[in-house]
PDB file of N, CA and C in Angstrom:
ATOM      1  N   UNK A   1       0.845  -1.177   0.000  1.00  0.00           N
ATOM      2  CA  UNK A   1       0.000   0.000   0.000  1.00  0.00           C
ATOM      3  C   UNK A   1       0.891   1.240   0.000  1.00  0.00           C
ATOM      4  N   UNK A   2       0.267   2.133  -0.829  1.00  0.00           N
ATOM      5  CA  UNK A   2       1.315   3.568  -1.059  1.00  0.00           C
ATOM      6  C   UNK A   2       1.109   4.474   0.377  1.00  0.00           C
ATOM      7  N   UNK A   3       2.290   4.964   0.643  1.00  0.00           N
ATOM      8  CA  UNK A   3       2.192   6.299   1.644  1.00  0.00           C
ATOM      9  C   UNK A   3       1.548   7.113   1.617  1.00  0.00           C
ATOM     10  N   UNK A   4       0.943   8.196   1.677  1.00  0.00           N
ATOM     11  CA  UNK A   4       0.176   8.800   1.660  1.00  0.00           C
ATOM     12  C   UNK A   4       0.717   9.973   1.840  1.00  0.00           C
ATOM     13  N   UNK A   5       0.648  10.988   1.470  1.00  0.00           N
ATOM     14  CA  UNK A   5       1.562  12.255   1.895  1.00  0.00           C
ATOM     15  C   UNK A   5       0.857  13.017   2.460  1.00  0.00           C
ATOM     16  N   UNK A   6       1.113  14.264   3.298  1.00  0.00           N
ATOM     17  CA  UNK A   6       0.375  15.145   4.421  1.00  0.00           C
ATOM     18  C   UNK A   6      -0.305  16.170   3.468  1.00  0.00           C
ATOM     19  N   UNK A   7      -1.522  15.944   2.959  1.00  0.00           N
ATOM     20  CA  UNK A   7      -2.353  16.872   2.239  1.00  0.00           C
ATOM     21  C   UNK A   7      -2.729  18.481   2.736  1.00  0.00           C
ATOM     22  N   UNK A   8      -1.640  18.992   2.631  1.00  0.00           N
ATOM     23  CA  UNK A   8      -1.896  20.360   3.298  1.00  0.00           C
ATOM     24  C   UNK A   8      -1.497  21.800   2.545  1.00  0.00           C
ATOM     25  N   UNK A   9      -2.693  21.846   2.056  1.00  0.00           N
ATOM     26  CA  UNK A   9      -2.304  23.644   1.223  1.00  0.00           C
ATOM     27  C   UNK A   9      -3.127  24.070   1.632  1.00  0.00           C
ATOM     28  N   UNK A  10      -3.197  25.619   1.178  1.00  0.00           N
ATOM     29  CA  UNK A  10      -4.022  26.799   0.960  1.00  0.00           C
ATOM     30  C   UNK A  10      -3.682  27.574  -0.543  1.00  0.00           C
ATOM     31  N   UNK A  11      -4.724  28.219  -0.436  1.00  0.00           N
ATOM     32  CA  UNK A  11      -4.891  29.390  -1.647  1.00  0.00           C
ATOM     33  C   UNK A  11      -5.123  30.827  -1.050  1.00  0.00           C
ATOM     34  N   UNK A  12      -3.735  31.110  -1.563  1.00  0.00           N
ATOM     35  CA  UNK A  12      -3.552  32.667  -1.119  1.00  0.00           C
ATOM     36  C   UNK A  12      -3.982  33.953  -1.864  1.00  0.00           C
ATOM     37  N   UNK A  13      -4.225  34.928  -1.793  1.00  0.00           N
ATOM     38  CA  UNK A  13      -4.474  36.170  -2.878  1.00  0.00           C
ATOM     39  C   UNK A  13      -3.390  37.225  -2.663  1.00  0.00           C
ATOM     40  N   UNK A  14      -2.328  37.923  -3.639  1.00  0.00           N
ATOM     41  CA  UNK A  14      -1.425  38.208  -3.764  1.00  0.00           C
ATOM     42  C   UNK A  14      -1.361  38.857  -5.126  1.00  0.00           C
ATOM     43  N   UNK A  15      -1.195  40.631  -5.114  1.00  0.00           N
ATOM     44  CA  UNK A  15      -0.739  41.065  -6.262  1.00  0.00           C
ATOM     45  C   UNK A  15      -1.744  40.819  -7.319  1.00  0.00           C
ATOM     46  N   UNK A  16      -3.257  40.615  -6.985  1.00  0.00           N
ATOM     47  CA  UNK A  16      -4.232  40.584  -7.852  1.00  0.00           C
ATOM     48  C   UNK A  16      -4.231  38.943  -8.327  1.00  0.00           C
ATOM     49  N   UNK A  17      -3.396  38.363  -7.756  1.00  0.00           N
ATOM     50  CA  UNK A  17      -3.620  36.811  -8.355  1.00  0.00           C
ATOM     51  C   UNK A  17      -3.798  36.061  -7.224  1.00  0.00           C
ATOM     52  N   UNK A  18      -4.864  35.005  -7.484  1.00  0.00           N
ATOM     53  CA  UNK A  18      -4.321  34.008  -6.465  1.00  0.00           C
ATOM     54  C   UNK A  18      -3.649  32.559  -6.747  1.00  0.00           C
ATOM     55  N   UNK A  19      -2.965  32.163  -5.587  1.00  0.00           N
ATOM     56  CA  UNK A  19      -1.889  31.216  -5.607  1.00  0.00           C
ATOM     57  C   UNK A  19      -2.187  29.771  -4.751  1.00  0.00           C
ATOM     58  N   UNK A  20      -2.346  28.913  -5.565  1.00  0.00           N
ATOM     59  CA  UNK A  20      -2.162  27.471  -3.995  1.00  0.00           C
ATOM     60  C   UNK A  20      -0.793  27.389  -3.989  1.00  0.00           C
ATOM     61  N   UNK A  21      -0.693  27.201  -2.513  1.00  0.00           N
ATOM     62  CA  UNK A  21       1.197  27.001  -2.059  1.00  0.00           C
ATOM     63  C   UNK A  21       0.624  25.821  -0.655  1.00  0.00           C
ATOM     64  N   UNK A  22       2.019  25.186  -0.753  1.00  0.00           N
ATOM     65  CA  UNK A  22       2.079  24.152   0.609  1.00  0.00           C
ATOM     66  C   UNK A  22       3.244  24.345   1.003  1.00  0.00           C
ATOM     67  N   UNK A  23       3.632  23.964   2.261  1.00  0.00           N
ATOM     68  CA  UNK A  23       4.717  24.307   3.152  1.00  0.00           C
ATOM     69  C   UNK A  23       5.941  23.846   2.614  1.00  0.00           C
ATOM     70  N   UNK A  24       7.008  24.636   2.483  1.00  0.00           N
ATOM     71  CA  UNK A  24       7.831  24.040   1.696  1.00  0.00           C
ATOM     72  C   UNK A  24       8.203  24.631   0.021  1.00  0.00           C
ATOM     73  N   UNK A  25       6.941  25.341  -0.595  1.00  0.00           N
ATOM     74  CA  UNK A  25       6.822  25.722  -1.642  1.00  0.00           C
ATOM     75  C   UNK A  25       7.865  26.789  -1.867  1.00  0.00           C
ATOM     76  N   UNK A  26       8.497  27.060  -3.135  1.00  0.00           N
ATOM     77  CA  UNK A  26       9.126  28.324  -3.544  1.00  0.00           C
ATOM     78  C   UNK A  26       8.205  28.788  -4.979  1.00  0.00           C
ATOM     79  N   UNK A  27       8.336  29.740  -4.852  1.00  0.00           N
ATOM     80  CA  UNK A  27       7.282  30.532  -5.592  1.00  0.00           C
ATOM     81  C   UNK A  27       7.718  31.936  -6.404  1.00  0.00           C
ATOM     82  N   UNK A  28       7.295  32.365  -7.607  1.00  0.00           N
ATOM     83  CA  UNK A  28       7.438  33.741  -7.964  1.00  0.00           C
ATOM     84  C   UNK A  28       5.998  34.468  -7.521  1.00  0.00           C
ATOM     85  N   UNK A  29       5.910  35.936  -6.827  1.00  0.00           N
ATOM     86  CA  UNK A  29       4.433  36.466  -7.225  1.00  0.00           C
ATOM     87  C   UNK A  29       4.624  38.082  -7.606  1.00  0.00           C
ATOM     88  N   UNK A  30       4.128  39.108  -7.946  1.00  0.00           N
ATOM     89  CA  UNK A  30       4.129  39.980  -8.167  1.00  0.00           C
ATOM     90  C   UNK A  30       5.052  40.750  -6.747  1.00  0.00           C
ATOM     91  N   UNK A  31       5.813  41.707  -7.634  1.00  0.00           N
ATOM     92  CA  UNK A  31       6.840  42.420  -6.717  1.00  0.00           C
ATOM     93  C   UNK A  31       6.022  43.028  -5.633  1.00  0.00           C
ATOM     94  N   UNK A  32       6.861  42.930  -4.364  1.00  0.00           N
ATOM     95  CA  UNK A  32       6.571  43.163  -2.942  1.00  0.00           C
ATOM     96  C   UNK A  32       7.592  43.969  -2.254  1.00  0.00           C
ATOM     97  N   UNK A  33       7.734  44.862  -1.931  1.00  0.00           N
ATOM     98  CA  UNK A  33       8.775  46.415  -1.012  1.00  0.00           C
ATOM     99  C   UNK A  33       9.125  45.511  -0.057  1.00  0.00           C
ATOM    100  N   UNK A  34      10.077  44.613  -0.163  1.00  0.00           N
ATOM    101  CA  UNK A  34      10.401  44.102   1.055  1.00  0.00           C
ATOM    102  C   UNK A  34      12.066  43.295   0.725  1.00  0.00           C
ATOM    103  N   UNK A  35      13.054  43.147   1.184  1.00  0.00           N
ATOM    104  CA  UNK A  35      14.367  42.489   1.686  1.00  0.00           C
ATOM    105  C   UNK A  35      13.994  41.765   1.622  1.00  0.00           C
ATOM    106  N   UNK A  36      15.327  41.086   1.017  1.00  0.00           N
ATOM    107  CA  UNK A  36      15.517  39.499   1.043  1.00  0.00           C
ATOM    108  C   UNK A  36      16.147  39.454   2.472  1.00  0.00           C
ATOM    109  N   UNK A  37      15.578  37.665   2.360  1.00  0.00           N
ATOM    110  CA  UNK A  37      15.583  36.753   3.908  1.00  0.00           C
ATOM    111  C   UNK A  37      14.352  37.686   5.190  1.00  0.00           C
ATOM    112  N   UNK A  38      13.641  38.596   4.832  1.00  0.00           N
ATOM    113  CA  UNK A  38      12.280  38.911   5.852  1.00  0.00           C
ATOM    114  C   UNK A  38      11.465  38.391   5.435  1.00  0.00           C
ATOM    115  N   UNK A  39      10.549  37.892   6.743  1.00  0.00           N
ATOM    116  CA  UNK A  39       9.253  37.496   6.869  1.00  0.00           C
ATOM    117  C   UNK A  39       8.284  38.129   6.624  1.00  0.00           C
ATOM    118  N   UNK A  40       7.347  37.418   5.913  1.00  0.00           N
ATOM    119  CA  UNK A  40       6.090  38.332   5.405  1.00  0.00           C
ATOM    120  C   UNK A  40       4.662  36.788   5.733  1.00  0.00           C
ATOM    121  N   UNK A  41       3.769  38.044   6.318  1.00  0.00           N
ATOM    122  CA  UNK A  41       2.378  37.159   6.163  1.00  0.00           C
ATOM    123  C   UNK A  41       1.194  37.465   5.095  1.00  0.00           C
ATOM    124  N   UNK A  42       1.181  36.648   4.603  1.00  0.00           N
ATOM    125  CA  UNK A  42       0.117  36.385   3.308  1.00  0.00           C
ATOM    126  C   UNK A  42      -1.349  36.460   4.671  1.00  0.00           C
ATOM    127  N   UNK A  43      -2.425  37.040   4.599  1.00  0.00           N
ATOM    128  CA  UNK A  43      -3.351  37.368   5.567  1.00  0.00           C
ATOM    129  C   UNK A  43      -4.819  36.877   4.643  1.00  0.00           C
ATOM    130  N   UNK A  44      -4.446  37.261   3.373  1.00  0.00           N
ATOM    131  CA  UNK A  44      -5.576  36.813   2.382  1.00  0.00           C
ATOM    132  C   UNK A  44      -5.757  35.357   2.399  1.00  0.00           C
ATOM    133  N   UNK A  45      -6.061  34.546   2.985  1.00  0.00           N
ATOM    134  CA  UNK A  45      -6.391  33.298   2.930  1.00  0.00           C
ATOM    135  C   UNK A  45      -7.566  33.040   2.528  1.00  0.00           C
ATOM    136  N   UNK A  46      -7.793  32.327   0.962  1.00  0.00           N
ATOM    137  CA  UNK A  46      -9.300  32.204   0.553  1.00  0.00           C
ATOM    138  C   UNK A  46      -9.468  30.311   1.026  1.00  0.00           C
ATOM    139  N   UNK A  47      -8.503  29.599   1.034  1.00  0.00           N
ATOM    140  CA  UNK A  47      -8.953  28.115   1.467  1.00  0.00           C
ATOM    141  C   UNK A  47      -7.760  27.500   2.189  1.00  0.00           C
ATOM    142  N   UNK A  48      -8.170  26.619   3.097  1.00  0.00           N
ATOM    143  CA  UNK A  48      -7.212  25.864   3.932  1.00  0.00           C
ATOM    144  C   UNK A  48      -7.762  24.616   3.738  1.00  0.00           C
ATOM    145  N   UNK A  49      -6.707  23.049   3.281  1.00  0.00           N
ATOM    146  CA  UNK A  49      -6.981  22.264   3.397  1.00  0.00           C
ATOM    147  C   UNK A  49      -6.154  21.285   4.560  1.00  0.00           C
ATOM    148  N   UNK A  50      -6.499  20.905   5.405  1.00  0.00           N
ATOM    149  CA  UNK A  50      -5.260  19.812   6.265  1.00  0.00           C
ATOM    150  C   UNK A  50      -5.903  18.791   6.254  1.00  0.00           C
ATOM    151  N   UNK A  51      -5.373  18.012   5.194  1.00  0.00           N
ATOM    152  CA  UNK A  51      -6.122  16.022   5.267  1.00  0.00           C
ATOM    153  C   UNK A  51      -7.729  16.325   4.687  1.00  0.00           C
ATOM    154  N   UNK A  52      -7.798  15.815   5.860  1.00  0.00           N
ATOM    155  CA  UNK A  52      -9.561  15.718   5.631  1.00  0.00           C
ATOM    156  C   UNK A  52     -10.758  16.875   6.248  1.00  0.00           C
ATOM    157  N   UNK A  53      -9.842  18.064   6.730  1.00  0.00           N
ATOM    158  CA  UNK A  53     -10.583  18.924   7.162  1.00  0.00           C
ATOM    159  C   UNK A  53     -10.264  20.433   6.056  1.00  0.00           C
ATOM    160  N   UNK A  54     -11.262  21.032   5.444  1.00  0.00           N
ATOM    161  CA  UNK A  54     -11.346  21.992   4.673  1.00  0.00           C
ATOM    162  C   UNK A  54     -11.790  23.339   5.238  1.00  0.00           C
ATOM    163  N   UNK A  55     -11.431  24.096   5.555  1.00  0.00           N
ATOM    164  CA  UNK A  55     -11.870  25.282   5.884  1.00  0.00           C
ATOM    165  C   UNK A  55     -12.373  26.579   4.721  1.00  0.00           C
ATOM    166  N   UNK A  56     -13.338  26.665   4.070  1.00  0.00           N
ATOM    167  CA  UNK A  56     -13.209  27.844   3.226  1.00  0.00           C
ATOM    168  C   UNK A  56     -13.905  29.079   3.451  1.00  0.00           C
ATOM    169  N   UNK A  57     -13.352  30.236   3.019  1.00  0.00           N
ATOM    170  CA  UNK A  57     -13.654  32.022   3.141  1.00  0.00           C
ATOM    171  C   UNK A  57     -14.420  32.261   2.399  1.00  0.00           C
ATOM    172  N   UNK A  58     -15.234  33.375   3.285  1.00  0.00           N
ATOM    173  CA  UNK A  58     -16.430  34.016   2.952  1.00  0.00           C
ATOM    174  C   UNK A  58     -16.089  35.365   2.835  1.00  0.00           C
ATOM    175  N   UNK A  59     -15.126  35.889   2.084  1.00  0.00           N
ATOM    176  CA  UNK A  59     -14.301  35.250   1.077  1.00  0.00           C
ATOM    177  C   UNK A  59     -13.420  34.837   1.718  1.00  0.00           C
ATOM    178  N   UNK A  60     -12.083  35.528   3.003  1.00  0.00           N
ATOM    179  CA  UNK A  60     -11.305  34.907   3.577  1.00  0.00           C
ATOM    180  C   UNK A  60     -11.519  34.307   5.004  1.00  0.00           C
ATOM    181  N   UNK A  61     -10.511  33.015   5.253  1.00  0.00           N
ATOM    182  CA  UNK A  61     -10.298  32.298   5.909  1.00  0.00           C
ATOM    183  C   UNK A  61     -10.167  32.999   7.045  1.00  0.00           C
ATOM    184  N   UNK A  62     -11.327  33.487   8.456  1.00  0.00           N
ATOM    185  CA  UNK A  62     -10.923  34.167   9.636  1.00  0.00           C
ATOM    186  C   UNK A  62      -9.686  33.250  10.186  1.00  0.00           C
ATOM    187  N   UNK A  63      -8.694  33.888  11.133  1.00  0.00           N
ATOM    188  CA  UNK A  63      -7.367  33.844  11.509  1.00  0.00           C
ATOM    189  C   UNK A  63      -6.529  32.958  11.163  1.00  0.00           C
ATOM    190  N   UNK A  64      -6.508  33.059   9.456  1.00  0.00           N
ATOM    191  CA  UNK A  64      -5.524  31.469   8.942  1.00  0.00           C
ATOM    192  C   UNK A  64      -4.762  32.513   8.270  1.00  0.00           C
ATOM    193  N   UNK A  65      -3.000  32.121   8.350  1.00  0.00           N
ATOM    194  CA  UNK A  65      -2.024  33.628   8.011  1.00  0.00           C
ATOM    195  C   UNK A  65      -1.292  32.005   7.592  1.00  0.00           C
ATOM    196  N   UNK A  66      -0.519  32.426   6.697  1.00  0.00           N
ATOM    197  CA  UNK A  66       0.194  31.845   5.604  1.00  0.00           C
ATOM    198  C   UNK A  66       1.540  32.544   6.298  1.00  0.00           C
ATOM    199  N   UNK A  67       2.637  32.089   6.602  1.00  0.00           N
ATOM    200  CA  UNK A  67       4.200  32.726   7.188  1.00  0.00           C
ATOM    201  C   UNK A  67       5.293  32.020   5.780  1.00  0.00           C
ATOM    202  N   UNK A  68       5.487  33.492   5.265  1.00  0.00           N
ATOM    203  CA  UNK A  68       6.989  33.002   3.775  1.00  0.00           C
ATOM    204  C   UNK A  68       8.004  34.063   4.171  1.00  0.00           C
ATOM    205  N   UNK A  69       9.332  33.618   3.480  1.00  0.00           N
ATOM    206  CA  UNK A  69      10.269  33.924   3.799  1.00  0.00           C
ATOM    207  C   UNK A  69      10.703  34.818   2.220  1.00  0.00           C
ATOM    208  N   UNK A  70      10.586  36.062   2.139  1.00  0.00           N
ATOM    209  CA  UNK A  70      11.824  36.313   0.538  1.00  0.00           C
ATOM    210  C   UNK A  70      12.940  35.877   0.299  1.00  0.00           C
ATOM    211  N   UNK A  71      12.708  35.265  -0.794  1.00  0.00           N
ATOM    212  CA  UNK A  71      14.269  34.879  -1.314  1.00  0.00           C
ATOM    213  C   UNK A  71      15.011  35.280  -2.430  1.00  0.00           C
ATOM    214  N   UNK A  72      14.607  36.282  -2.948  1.00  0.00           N
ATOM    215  CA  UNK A  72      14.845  37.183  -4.158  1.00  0.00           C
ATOM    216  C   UNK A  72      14.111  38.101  -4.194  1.00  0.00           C
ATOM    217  N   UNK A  73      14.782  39.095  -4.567  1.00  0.00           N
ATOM    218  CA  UNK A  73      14.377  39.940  -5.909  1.00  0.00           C
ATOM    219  C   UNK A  73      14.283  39.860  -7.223  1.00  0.00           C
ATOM    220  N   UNK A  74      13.760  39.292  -8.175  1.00  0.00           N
ATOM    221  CA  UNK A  74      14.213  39.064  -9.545  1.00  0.00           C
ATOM    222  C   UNK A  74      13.319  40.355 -10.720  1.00  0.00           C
ATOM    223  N   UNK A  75      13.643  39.678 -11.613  1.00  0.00           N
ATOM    224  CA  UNK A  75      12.922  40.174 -12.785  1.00  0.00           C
ATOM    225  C   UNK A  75      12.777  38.679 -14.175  1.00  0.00           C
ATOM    226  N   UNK A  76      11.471  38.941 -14.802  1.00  0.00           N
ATOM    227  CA  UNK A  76      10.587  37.707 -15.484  1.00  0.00           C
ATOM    228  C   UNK A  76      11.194  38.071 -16.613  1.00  0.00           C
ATOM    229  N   UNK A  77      11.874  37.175 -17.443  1.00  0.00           N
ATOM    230  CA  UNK A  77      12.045  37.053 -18.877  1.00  0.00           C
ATOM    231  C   UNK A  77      11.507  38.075 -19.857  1.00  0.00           C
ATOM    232  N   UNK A  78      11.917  38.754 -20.892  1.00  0.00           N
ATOM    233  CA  UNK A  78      11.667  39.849 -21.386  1.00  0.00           C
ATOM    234  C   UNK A  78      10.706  39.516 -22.098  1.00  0.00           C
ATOM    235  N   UNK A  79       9.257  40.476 -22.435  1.00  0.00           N
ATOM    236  CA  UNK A  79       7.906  39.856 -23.112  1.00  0.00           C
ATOM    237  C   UNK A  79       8.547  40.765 -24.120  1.00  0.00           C
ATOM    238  N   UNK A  80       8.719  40.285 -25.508  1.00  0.00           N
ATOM    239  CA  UNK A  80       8.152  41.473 -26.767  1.00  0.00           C
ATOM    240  C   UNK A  80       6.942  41.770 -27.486  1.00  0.00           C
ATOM    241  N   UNK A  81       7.095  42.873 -27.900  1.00  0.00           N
ATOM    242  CA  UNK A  81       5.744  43.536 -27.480  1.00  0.00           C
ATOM    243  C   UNK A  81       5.701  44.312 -29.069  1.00  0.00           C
ATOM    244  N   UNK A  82       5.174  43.631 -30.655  1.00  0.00           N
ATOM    245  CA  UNK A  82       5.740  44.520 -31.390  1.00  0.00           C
ATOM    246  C   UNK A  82       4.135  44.835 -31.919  1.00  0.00           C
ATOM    247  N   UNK A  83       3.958  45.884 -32.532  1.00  0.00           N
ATOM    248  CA  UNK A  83       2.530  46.436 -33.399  1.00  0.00           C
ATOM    249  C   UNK A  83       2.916  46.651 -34.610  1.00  0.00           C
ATOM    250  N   UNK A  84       2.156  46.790 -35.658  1.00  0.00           N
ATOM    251  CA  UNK A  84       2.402  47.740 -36.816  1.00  0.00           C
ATOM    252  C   UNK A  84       1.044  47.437 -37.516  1.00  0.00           C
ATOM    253  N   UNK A  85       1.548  48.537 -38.515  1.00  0.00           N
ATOM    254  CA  UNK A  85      -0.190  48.310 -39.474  1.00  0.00           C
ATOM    255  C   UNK A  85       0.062  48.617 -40.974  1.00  0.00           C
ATOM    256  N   UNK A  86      -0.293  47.775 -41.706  1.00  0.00           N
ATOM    257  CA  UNK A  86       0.184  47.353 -42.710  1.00  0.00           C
ATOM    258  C   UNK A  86      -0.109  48.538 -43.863  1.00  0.00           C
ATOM    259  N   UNK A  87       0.764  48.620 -44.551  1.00  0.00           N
ATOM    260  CA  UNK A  87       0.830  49.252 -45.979  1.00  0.00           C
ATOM    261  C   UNK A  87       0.789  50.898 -45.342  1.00  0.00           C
ATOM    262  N   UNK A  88       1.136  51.001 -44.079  1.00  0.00           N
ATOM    263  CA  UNK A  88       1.250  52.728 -43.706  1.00  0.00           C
ATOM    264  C   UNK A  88       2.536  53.000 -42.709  1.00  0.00           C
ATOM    265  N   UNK A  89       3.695  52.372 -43.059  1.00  0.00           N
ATOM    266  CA  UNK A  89       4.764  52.359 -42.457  1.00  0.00           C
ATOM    267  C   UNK A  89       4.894  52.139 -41.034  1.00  0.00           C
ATOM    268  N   UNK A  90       4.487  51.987 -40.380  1.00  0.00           N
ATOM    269  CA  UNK A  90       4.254  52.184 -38.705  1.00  0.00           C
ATOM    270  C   UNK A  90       3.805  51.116 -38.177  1.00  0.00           C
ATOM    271  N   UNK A  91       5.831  51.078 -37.622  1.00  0.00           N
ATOM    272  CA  UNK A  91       5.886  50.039 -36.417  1.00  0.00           C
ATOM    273  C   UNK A  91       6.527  50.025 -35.458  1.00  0.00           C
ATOM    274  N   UNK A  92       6.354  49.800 -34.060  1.00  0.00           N
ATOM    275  CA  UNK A  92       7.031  49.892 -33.086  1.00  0.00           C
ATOM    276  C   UNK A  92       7.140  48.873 -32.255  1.00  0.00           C
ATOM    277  N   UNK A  93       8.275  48.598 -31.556  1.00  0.00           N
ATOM    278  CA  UNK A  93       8.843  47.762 -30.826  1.00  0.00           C
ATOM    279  C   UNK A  93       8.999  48.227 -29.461  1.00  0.00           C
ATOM    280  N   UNK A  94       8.297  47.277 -28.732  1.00  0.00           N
ATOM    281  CA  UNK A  94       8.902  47.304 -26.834  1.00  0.00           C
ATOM    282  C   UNK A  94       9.025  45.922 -25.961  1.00  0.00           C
ATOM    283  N   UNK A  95       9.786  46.186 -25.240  1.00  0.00           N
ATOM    284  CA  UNK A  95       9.700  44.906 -24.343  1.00  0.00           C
ATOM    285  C   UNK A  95       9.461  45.341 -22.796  1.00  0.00           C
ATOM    286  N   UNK A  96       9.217  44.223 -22.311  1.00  0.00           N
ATOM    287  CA  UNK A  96       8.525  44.839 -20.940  1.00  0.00           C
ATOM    288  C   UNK A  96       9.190  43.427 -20.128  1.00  0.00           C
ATOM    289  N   UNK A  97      10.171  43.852 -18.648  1.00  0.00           N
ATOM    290  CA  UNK A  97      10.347  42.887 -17.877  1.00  0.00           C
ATOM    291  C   UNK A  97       9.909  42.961 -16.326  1.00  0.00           C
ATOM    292  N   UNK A  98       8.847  42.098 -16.222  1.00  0.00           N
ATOM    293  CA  UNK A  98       7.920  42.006 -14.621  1.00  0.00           C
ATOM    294  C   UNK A  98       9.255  41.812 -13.914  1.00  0.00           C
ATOM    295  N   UNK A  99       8.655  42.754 -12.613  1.00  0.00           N
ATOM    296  CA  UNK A  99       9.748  42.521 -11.502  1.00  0.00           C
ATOM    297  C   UNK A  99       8.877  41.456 -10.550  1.00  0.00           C
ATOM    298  N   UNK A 100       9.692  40.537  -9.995  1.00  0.00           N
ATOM    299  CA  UNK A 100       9.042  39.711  -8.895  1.00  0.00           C
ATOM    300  C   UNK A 100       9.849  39.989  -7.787  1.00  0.00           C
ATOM    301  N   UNK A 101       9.485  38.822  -7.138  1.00  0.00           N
ATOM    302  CA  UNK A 101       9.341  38.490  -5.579  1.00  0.00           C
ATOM    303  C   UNK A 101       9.352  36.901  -5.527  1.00  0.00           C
ATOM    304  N   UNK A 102      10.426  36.225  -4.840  1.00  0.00           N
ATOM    305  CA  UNK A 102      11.124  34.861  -5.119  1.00  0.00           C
ATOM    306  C   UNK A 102      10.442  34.514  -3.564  1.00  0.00           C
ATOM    307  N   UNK A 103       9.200  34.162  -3.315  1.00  0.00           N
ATOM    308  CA  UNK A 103       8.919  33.593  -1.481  1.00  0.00           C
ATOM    309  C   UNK A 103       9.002  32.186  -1.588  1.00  0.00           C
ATOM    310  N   UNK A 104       9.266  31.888  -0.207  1.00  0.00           N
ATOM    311  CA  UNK A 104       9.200  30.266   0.156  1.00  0.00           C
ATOM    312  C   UNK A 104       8.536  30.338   1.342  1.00  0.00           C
ATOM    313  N   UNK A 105       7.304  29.342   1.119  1.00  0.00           N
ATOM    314  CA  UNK A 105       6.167  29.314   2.396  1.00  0.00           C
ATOM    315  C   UNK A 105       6.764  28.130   3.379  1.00  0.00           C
ATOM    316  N   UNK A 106       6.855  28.867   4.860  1.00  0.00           N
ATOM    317  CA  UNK A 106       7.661  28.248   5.862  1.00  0.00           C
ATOM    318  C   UNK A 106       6.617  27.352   6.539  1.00  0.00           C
ATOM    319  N   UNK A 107       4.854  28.189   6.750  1.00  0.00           N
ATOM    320  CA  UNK A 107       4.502  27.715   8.060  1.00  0.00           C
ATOM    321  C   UNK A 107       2.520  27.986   7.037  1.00  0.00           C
ATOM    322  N   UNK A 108       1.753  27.618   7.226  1.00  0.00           N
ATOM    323  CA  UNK A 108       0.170  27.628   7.123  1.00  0.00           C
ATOM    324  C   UNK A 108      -0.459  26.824   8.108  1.00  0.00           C
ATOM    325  N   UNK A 109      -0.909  28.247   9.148  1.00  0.00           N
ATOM    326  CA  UNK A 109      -1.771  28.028  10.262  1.00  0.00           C
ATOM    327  C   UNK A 109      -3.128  28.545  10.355  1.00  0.00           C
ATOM    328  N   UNK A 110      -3.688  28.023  10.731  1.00  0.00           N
ATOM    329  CA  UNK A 110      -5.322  28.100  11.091  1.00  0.00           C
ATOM    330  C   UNK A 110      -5.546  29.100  12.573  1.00  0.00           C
TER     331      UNK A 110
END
């Protein structure tokens, strides 16, 4: 019979997106004003799962805080970005590179 592993995430909201992460996770999310190696709490908790017990938010999860650690600063691969319109000379070129935020989720408590 197979092991079973400790079924435990949540879904966080962050930077207009939301994210499932489990303990242990490293992650990119939208840039965050904060040093690398500080602690930050994710407070938006829309679901908690541990095993067989589910907790979900109306919209968020009352006193369930998500604890991650920064581990970067980065920036996302360059998007190009070109337009033009045909038979009237005109075209332009840009690229655009997202800044992130490199977290690793330490702790998800209820």
């Amino acid at each position: 019979m197979a092991k079973e592993k400790d079924n435990k995430f949540a879904v966080i909201k962050t930077g207009g997106k939301q994210y499932k992460v489990s303990e242990g996770d490293v992650f990119e999310i939208e840039k965050l004003e904060i040093e690398d190696g500080k602690a930050i709490d994710f407070e938006e908790v829309l679901l908690v799962v541990d095993g067989e017990k589910i907790e979900v938010g109306k919209p968020k999860v009352e006193h369930a805080k998500v604890k991650a650690s920064v581990v970067s600063q980065e920036k996302a691969d360059k998007v190009v970005v070109f337009k033009y319109k045909k038979r009237k000379n005109s075209r332009k070129k840009t690229g655009h590179r997202q800044k992130l935020t490199k977290v690793k989720i330490e702790k998800i408590s209820l």
